[in-house]
C-alpha atoms as a PDB file:
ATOM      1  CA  UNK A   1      89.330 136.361  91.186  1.00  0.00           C
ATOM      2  CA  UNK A   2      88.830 135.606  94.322  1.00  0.00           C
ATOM      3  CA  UNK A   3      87.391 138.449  96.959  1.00  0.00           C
ATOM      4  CA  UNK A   4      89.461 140.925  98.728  1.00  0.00           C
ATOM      5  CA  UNK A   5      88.061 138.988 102.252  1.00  0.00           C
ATOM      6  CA  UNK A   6      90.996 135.891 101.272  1.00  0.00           C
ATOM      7  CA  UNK A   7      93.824 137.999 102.296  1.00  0.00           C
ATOM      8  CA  UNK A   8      92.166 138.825 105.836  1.00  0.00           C
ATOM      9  CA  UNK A   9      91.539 134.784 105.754  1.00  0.00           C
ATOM     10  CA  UNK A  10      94.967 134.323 105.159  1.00  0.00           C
ATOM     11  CA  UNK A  11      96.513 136.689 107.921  1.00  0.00           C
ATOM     12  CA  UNK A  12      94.235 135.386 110.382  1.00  0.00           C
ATOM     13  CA  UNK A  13      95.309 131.865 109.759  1.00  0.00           C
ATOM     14  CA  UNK A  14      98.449 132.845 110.102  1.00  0.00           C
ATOM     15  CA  UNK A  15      97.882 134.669 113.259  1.00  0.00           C
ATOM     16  CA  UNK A  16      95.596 131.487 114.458  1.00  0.00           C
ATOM     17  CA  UNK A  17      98.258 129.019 113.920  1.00  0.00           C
ATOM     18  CA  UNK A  18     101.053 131.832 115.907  1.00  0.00           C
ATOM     19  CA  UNK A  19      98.692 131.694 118.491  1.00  0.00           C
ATOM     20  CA  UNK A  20      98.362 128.205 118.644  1.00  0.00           C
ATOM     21  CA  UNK A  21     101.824 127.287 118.071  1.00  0.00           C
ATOM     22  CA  UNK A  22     103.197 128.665 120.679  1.00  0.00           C
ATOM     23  CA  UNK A  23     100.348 127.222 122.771  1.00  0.00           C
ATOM     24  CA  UNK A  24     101.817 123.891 121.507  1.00  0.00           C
ATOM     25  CA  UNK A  25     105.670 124.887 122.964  1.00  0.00           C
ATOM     26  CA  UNK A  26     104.726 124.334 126.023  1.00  0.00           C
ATOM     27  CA  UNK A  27     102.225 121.437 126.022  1.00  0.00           C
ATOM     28  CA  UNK A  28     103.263 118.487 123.681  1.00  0.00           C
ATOM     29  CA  UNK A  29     100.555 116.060 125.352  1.00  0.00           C
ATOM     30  CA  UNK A  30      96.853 115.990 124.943  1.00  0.00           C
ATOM     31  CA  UNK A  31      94.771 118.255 127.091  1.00  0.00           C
ATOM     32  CA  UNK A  32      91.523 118.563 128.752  1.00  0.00           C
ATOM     33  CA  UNK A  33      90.178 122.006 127.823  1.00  0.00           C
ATOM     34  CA  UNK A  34      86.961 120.815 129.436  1.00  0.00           C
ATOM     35  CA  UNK A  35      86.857 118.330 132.119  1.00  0.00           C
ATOM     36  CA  UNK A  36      84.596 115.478 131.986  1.00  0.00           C
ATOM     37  CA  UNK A  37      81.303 115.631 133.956  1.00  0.00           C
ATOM     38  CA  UNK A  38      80.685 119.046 132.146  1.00  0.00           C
ATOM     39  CA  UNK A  39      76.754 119.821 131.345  1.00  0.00           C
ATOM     40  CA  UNK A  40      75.294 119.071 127.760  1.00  0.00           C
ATOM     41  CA  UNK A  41      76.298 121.203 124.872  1.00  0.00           C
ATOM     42  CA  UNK A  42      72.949 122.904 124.424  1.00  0.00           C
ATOM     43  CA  UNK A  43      71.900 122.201 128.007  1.00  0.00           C
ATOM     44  CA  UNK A  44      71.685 126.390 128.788  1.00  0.00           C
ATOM     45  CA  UNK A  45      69.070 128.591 127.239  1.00  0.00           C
ATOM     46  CA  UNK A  46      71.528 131.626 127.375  1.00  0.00           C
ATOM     47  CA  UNK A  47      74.263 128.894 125.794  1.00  0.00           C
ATOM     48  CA  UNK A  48      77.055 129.744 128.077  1.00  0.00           C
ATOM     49  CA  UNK A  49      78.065 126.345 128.238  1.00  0.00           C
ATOM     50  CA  UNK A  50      81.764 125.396 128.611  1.00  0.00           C
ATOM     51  CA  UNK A  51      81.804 124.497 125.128  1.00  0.00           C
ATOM     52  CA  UNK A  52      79.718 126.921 123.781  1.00  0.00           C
ATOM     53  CA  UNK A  53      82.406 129.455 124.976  1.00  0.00           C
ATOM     54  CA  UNK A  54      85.225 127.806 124.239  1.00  0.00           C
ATOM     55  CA  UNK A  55      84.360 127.277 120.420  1.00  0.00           C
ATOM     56  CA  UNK A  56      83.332 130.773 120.774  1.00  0.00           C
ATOM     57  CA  UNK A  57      85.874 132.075 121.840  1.00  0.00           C
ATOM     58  CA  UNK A  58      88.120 129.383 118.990  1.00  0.00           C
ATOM     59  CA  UNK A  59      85.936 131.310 116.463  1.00  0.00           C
ATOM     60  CA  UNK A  60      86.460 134.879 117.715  1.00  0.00           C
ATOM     61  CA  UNK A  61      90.310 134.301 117.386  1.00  0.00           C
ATOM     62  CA  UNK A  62      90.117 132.958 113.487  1.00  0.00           C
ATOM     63  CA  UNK A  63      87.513 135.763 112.437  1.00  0.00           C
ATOM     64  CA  UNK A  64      88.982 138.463 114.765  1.00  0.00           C
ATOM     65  CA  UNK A  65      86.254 140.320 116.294  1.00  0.00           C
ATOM     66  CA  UNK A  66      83.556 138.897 118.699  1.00  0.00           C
ATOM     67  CA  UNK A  67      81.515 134.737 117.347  1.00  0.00           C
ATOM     68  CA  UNK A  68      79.317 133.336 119.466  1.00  0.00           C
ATOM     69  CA  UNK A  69      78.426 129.666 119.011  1.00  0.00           C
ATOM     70  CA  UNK A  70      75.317 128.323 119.934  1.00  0.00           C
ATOM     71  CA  UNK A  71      74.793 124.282 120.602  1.00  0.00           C
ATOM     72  CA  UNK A  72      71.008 122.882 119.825  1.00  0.00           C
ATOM     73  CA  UNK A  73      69.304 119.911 120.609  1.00  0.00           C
ATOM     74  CA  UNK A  74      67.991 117.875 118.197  1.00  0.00           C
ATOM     75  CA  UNK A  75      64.208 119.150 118.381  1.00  0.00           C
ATOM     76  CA  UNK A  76      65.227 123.386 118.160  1.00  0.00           C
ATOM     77  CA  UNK A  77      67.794 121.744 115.444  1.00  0.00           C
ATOM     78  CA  UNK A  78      65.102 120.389 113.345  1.00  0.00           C
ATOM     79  CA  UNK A  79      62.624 123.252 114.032  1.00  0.00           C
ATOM     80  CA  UNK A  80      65.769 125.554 112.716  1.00  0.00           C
ATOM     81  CA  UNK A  81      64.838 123.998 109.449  1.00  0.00           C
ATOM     82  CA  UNK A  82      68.157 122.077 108.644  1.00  0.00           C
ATOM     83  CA  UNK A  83      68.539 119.475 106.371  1.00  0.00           C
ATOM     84  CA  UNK A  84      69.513 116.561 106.797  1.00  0.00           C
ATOM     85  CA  UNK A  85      73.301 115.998 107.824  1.00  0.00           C
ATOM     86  CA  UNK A  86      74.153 119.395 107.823  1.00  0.00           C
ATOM     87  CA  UNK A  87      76.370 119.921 110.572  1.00  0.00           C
ATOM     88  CA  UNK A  88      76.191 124.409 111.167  1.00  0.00           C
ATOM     89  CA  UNK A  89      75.505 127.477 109.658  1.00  0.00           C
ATOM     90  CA  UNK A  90      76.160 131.160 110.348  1.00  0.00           C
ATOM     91  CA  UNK A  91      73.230 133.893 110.933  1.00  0.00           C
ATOM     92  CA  UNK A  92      72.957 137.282 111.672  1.00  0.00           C
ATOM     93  CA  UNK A  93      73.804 138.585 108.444  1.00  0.00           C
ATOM     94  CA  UNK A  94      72.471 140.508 105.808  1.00  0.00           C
ATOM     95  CA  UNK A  95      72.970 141.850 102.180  1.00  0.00           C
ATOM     96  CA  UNK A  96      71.969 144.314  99.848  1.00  0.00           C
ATOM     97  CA  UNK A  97      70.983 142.913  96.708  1.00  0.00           C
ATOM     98  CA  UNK A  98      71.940 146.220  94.938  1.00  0.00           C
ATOM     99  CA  UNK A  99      75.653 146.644  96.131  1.00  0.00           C
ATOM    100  CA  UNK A 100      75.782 142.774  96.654  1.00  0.00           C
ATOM    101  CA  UNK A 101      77.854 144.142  99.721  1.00  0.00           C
ATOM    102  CA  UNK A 102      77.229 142.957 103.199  1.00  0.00           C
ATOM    103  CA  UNK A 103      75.506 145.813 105.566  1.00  0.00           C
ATOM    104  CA  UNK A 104      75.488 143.421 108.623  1.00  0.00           C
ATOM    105  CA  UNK A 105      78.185 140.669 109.906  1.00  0.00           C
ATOM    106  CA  UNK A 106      77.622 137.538 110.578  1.00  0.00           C
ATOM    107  CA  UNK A 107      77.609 136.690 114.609  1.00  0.00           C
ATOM    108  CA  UNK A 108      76.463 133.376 115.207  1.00  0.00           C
ATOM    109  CA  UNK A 109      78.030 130.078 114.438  1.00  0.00           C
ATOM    110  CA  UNK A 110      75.173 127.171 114.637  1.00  0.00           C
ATOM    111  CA  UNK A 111      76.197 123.459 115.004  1.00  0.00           C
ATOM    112  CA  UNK A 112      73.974 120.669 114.791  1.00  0.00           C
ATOM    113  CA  UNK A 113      73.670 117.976 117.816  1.00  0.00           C
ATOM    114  CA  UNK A 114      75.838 115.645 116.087  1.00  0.00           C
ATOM    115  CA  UNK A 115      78.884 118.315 115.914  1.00  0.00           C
ATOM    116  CA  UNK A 116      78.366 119.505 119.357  1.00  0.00           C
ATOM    117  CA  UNK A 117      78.426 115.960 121.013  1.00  0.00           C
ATOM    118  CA  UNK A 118      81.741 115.226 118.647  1.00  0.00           C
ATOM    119  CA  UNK A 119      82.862 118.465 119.966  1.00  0.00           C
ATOM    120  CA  UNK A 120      82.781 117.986 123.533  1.00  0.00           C
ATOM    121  CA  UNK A 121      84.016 114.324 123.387  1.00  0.00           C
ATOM    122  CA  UNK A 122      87.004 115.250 121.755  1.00  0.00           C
ATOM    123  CA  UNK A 123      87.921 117.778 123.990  1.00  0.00           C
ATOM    124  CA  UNK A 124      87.436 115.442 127.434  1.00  0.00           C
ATOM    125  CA  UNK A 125      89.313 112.607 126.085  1.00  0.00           C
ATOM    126  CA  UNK A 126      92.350 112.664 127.956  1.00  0.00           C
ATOM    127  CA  UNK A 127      93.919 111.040 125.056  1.00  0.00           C
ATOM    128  CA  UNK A 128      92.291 112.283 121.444  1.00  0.00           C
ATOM    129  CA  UNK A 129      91.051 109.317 119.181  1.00  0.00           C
ATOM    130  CA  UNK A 130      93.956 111.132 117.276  1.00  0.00           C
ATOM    131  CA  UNK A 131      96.461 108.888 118.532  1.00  0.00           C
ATOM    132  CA  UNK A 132      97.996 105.132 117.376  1.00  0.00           C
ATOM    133  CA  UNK A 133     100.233 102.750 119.196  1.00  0.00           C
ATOM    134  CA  UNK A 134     102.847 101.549 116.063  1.00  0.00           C
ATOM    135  CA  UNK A 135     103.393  97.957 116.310  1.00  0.00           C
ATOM    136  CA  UNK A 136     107.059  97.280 114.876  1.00  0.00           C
ATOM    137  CA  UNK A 137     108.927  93.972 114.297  1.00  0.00           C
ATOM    138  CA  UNK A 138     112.222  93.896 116.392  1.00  0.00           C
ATOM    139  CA  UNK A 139     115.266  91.436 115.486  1.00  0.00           C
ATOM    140  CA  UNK A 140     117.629  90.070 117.930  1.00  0.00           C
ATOM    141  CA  UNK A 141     120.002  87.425 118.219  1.00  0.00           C
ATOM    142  CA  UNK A 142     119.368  84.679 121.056  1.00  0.00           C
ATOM    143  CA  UNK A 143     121.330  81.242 121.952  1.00  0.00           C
ATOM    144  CA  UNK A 144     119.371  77.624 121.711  1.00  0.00           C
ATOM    145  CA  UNK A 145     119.946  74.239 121.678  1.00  0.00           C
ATOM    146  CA  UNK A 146     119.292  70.927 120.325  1.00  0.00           C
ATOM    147  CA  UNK A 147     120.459  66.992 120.523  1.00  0.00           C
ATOM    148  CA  UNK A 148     122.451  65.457 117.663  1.00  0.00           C
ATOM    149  CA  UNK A 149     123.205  61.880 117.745  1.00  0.00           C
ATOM    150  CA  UNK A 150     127.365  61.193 117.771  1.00  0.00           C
ATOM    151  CA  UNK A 151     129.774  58.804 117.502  1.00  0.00           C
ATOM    152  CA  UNK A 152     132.155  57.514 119.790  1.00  0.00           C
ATOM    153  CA  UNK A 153     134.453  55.099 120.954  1.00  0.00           C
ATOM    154  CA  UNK A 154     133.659  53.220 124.187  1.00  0.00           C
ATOM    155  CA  UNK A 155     135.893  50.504 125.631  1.00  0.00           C
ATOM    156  CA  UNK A 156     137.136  50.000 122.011  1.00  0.00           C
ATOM    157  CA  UNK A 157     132.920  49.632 120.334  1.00  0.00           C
ATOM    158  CA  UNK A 158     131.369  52.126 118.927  1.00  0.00           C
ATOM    159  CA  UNK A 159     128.112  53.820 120.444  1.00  0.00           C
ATOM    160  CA  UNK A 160     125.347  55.961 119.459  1.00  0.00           C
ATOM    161  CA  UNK A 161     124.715  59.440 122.018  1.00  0.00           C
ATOM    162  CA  UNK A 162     122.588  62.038 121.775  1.00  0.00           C
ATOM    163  CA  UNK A 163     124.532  65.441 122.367  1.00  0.00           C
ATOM    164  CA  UNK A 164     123.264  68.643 123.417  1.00  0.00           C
ATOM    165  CA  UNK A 165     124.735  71.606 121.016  1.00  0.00           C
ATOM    166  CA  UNK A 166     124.400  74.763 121.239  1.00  0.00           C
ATOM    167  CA  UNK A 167     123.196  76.824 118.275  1.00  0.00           C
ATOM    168  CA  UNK A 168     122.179  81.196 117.441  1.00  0.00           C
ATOM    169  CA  UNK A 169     119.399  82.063 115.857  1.00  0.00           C
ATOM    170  CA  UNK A 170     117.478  85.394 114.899  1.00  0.00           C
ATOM    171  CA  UNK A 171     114.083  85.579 116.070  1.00  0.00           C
ATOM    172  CA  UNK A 172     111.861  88.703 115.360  1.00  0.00           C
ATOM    173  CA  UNK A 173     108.767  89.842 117.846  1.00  0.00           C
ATOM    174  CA  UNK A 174     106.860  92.811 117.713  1.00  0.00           C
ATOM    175  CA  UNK A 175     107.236  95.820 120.278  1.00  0.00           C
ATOM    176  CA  UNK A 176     104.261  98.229 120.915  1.00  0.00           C
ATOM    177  CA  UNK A 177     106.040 101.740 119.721  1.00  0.00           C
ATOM    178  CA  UNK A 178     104.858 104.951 122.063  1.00  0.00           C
ATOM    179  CA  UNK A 179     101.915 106.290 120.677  1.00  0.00           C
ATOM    180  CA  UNK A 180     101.407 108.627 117.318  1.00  0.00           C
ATOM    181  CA  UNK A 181      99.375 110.099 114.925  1.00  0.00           C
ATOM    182  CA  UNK A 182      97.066 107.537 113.569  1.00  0.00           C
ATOM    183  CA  UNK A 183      97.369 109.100 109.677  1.00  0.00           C
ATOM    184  CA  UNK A 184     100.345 109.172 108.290  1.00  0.00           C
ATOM    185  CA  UNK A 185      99.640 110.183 104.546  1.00  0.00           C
ATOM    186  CA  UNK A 186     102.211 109.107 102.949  1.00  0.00           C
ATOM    187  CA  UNK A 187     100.574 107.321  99.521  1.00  0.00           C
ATOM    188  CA  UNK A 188     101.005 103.971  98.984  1.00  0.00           C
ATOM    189  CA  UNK A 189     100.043 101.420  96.389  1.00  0.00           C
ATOM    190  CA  UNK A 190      98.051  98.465  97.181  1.00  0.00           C
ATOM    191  CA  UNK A 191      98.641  95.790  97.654  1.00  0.00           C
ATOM    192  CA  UNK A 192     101.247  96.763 100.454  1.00  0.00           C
ATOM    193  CA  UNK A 193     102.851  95.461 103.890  1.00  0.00           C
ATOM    194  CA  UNK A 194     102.468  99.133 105.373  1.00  0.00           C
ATOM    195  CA  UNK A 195      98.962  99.349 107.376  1.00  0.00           C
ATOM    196  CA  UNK A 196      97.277 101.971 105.012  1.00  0.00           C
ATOM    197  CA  UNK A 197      93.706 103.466 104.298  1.00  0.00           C
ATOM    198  CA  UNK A 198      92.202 103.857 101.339  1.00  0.00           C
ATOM    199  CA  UNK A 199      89.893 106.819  99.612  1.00  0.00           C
ATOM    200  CA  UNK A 200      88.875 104.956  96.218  1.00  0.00           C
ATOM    201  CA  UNK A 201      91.917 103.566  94.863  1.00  0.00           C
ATOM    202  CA  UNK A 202      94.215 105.606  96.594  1.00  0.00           C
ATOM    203  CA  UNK A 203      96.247 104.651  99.446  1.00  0.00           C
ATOM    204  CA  UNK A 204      97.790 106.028 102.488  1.00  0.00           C
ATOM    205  CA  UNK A 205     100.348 104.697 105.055  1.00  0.00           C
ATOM    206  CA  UNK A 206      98.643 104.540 108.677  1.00  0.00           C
ATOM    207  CA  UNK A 207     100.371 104.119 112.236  1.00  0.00           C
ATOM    208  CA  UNK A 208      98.672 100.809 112.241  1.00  0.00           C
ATOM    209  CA  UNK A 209      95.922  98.254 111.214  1.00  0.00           C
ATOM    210  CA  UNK A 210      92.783  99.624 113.370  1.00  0.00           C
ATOM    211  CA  UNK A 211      88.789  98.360 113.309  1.00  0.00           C
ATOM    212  CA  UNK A 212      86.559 100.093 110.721  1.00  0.00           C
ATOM    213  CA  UNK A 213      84.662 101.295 114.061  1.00  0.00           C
ATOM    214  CA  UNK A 214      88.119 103.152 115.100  1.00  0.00           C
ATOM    215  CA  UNK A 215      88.189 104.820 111.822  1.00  0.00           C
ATOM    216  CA  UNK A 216      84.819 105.899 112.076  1.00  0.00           C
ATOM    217  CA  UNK A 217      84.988 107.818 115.033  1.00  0.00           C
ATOM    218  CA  UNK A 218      88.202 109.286 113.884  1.00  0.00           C
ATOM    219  CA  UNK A 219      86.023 110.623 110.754  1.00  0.00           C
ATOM    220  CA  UNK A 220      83.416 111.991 112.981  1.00  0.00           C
ATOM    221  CA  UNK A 221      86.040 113.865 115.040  1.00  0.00           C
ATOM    222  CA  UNK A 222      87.693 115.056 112.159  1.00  0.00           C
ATOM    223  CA  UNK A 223      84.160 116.286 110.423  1.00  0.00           C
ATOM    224  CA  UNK A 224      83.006 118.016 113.583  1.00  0.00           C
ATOM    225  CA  UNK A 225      86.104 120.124 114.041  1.00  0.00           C
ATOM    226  CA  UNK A 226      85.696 120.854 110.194  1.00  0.00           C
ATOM    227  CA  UNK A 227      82.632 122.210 110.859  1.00  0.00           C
ATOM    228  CA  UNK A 228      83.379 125.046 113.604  1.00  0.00           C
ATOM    229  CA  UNK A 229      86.187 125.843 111.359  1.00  0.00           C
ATOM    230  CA  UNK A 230      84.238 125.862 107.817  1.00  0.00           C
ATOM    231  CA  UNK A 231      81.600 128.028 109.876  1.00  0.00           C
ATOM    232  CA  UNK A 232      84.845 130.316 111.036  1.00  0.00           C
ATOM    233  CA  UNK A 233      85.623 131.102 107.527  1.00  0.00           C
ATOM    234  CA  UNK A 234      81.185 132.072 106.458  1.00  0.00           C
ATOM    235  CA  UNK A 235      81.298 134.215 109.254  1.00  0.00           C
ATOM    236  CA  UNK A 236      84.757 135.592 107.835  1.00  0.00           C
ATOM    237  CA  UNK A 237      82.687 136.218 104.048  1.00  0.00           C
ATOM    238  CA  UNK A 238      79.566 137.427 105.787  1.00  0.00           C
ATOM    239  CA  UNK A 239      80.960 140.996 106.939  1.00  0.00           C
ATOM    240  CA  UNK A 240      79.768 144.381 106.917  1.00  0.00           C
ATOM    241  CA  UNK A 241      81.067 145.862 103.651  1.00  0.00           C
ATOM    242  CA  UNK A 242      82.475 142.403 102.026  1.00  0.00           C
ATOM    243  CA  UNK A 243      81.086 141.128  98.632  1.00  0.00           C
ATOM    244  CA  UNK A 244      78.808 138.385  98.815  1.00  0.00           C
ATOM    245  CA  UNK A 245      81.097 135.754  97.632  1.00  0.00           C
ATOM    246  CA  UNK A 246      79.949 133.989  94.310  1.00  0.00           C
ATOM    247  CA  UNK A 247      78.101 130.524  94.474  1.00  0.00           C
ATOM    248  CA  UNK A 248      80.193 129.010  93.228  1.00  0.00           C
ATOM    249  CA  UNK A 249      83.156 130.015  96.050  1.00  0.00           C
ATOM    250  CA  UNK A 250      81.328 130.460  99.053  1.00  0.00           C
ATOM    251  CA  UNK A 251      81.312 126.980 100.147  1.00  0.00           C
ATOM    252  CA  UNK A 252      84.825 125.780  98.233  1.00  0.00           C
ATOM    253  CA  UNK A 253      86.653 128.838 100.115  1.00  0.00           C
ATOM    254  CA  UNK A 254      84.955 128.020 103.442  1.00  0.00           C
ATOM    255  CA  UNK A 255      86.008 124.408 103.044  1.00  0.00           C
ATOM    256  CA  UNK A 256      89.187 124.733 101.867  1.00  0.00           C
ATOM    257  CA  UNK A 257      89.838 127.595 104.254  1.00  0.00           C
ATOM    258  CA  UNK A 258      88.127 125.920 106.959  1.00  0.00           C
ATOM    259  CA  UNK A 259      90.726 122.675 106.030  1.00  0.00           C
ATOM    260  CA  UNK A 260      93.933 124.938 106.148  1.00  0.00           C
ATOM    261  CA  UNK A 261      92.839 126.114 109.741  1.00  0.00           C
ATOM    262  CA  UNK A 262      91.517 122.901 111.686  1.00  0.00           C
ATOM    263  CA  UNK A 263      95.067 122.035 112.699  1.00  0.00           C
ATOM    264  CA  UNK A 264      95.044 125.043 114.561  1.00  0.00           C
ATOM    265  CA  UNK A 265      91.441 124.478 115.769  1.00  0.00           C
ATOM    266  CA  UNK A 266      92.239 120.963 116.992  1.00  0.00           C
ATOM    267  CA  UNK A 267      94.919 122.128 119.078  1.00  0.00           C
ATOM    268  CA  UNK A 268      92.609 125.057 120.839  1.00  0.00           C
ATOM    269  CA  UNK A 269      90.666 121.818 121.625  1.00  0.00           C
ATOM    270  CA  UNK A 270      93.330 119.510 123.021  1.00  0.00           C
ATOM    271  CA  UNK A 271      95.163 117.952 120.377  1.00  0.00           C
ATOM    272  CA  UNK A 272      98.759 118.115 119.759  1.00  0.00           C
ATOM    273  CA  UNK A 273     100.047 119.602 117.271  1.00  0.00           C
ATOM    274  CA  UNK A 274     101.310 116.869 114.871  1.00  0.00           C
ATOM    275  CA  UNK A 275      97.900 115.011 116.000  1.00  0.00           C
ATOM    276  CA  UNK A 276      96.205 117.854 114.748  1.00  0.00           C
ATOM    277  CA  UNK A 277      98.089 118.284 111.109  1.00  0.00           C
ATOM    278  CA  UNK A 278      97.024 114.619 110.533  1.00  0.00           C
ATOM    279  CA  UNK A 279      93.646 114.957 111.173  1.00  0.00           C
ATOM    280  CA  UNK A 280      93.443 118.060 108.669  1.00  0.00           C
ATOM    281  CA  UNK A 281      95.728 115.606 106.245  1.00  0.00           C
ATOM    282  CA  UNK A 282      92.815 113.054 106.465  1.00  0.00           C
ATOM    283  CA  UNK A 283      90.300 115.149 105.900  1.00  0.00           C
ATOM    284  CA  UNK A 284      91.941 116.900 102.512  1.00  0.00           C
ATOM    285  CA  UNK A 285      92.953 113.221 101.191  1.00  0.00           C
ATOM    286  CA  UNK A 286      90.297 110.933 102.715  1.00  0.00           C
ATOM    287  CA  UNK A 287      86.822 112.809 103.049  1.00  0.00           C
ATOM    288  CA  UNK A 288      87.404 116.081 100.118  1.00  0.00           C
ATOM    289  CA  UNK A 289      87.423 113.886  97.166  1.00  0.00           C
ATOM    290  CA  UNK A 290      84.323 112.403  97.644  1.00  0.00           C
ATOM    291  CA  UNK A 291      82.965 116.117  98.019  1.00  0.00           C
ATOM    292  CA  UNK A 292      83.495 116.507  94.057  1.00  0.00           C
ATOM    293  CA  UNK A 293      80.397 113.597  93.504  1.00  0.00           C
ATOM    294  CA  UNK A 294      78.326 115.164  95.497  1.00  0.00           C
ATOM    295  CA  UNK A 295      75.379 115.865  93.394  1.00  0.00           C
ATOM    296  CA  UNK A 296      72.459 117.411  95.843  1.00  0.00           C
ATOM    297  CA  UNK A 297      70.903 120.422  94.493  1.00  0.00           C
ATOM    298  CA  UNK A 298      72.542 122.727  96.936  1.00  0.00           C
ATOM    299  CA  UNK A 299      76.149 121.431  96.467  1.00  0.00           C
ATOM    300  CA  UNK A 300      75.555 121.317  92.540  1.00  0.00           C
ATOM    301  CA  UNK A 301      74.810 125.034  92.987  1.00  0.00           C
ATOM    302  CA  UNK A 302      77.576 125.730  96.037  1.00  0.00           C
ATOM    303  CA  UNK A 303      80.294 122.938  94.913  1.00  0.00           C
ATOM    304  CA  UNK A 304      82.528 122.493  98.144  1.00  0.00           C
ATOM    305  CA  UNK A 305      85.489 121.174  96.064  1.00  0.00           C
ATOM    306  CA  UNK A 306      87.722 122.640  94.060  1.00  0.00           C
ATOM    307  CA  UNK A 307      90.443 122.078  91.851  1.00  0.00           C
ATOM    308  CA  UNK A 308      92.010 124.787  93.493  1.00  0.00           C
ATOM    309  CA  UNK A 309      91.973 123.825  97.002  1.00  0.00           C
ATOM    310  CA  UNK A 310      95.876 122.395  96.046  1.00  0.00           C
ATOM    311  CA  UNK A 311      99.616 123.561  97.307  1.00  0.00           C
ATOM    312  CA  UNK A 312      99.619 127.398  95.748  1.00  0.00           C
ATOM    313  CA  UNK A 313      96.107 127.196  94.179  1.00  0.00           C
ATOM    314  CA  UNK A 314      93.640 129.867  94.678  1.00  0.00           C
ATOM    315  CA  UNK A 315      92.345 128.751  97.916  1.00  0.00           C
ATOM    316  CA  UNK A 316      95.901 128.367  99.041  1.00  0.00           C
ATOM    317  CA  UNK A 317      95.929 130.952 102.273  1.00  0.00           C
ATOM    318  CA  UNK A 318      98.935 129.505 104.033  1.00  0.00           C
ATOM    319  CA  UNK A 319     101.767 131.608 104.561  1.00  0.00           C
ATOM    320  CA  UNK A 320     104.675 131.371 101.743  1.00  0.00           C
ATOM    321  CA  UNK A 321     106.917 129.695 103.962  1.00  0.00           C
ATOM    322  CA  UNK A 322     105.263 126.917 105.387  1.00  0.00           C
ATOM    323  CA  UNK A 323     105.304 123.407 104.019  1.00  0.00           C
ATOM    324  CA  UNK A 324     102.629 121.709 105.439  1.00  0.00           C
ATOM    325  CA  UNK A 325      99.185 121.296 103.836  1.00  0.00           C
ATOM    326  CA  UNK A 326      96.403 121.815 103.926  1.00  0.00           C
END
């Protein structure tokens, strides 16, 4: 049974994705939230800078009531005591171990150097490193020629020419399409014609055939704005009067949670909307199955996958009428 916190999770979403979408009526290109040229993510001691706010203020709207988020440097990150890799955590909480109920919320949303310089790239790029230009083979029908040798009678003798005839022909070439989103997800077996990408030995159809170095940024934009919304959801458990989740939910809810919401997120930070949906489709069927190996000591103890992160499982917070997942 899952704690009486999901429902809040899942009319927030809803209200996140309201807000959101109607943000997205009236802006169907990438934007700039911040412009480039702005200062270092951590570069302010009182962290007030423009992304600091601006995922604060991303985070306020998903938890409704007042998150600030806080951008280190790699030295305070490290003297935080983080392990390696991780990418945030939430503080200002506390619980009492008799009630296991929360007598403080959470505040503060930390993200690790890595996440905050993901962060703020995304959100300059005047295009994302969402985006794909579809290559597509285009038929058409053109006229050509070519000499034959003939026969014919001259002055009574016959006489070999070379004639120029006219012939059709179908020729295909390939046309750059307008750009799109760059993961499709539509599975696909290998081998296959379609450009695709491949978790294991599962397959999905991509816009088109890009570098391995394309698809790694993609992952670390797609990880980063995981992270503010993963962090969204702990500082959604950790409130004043809440159980403390189980540990053996807090971290599958706050993933799968956090995957159902970074659509939304990724707009707040630029991205369109169907841009955005893909990214949160490549992270549920490209990075989340690999999350059920992990074997650390923390993750054995706080799995972040679940069998029930899944169309109408447990962790399923979307309203009933929408189709898309996560």
């Amino acid at each position: 049974m899952l704690p009486s916190r999901t429902a809040t999770l899942a009319l927030l979403a809803v209200g996140l994705a309201v807000v959101f979408g109607l943000m997205a009526t009236t802006a169907q290109a990438d934007t700039t939230p911040i412009l480039a040229g702005a200062p270092a993510p951590w570069s302010d001691p009182s962290h007030q800078t423009p992304l600091e706010q601006l995922a604060g203020s991303i985070a306020s709207t998903l938890v409704g009531r007042p998150v600030t988020v806080h951008c280190e440097d790699a030295a305070t990150w490290t003297a935080l005591g983080t392990s390696p890799g991780e990418s945030g955590f939430v503080r200002g909480t506390s619980y009492d171990l008799d009630s296991n109920l929360f007598v403080e919320s959470a505040t503060t949303i930390e993200l690790s150097p890595d996440a905050c310089l993901a962060l703020q790239a995304f959100v300059q790029a005047p295009v994302k490193p969402t985006k794909c230009a579809a290559t597509t083979q285009v038929k058409r029908t053109v006229t050509r020629s070519h000499y034959v040798w003939r026969t014919r009678i001259v002055h009574g003798k016959k006489e070999r020419v070379r004639v120029k005839v006219p012939y059709t022909v179908t020729v295909k070439h390939s046309v750059v399409a307008s750009l799109a989103p760059c993961f499709l997800g539509t599975p696909v077996s290998q081998p296959s014609f379609d450009p695709s990408l491949c978790q294991g030995d599962l397959c999905y159809v991509v816009t088109a055939n890009e570098p391995q170095s394309f698809w790694d940024a993609y992952d670390t934009s797609a990880q980063a704005i995981l992270a503010l919304a993963h962090e969204a959801v702990h500082v959604e458990q950790d409130t004043m009067g809440a159980p403390v989740p189980a540990a053996s939910l807090v971290e599958a809810q706050a993933e799968c949670s956090g995957m159902q919401t970074m659509a939304s997120v990724a707009v707040a930070l630029g991205d369109t909307p169907d841009d955005a949906q893909a990214l949160a489709a490549y992270s549920y069927d490209i990075d989340y199955p690999g999350k059920a190996a992990s074997a650390d000591p923390y993750s054995l103890a706080h799995p972040y996958w679940s069998a029930e992160c899944k169309p109408g499982g447990a962790l399923d917070i979307r309203a009933t009428a929408s189709a898309l997942w996560p």
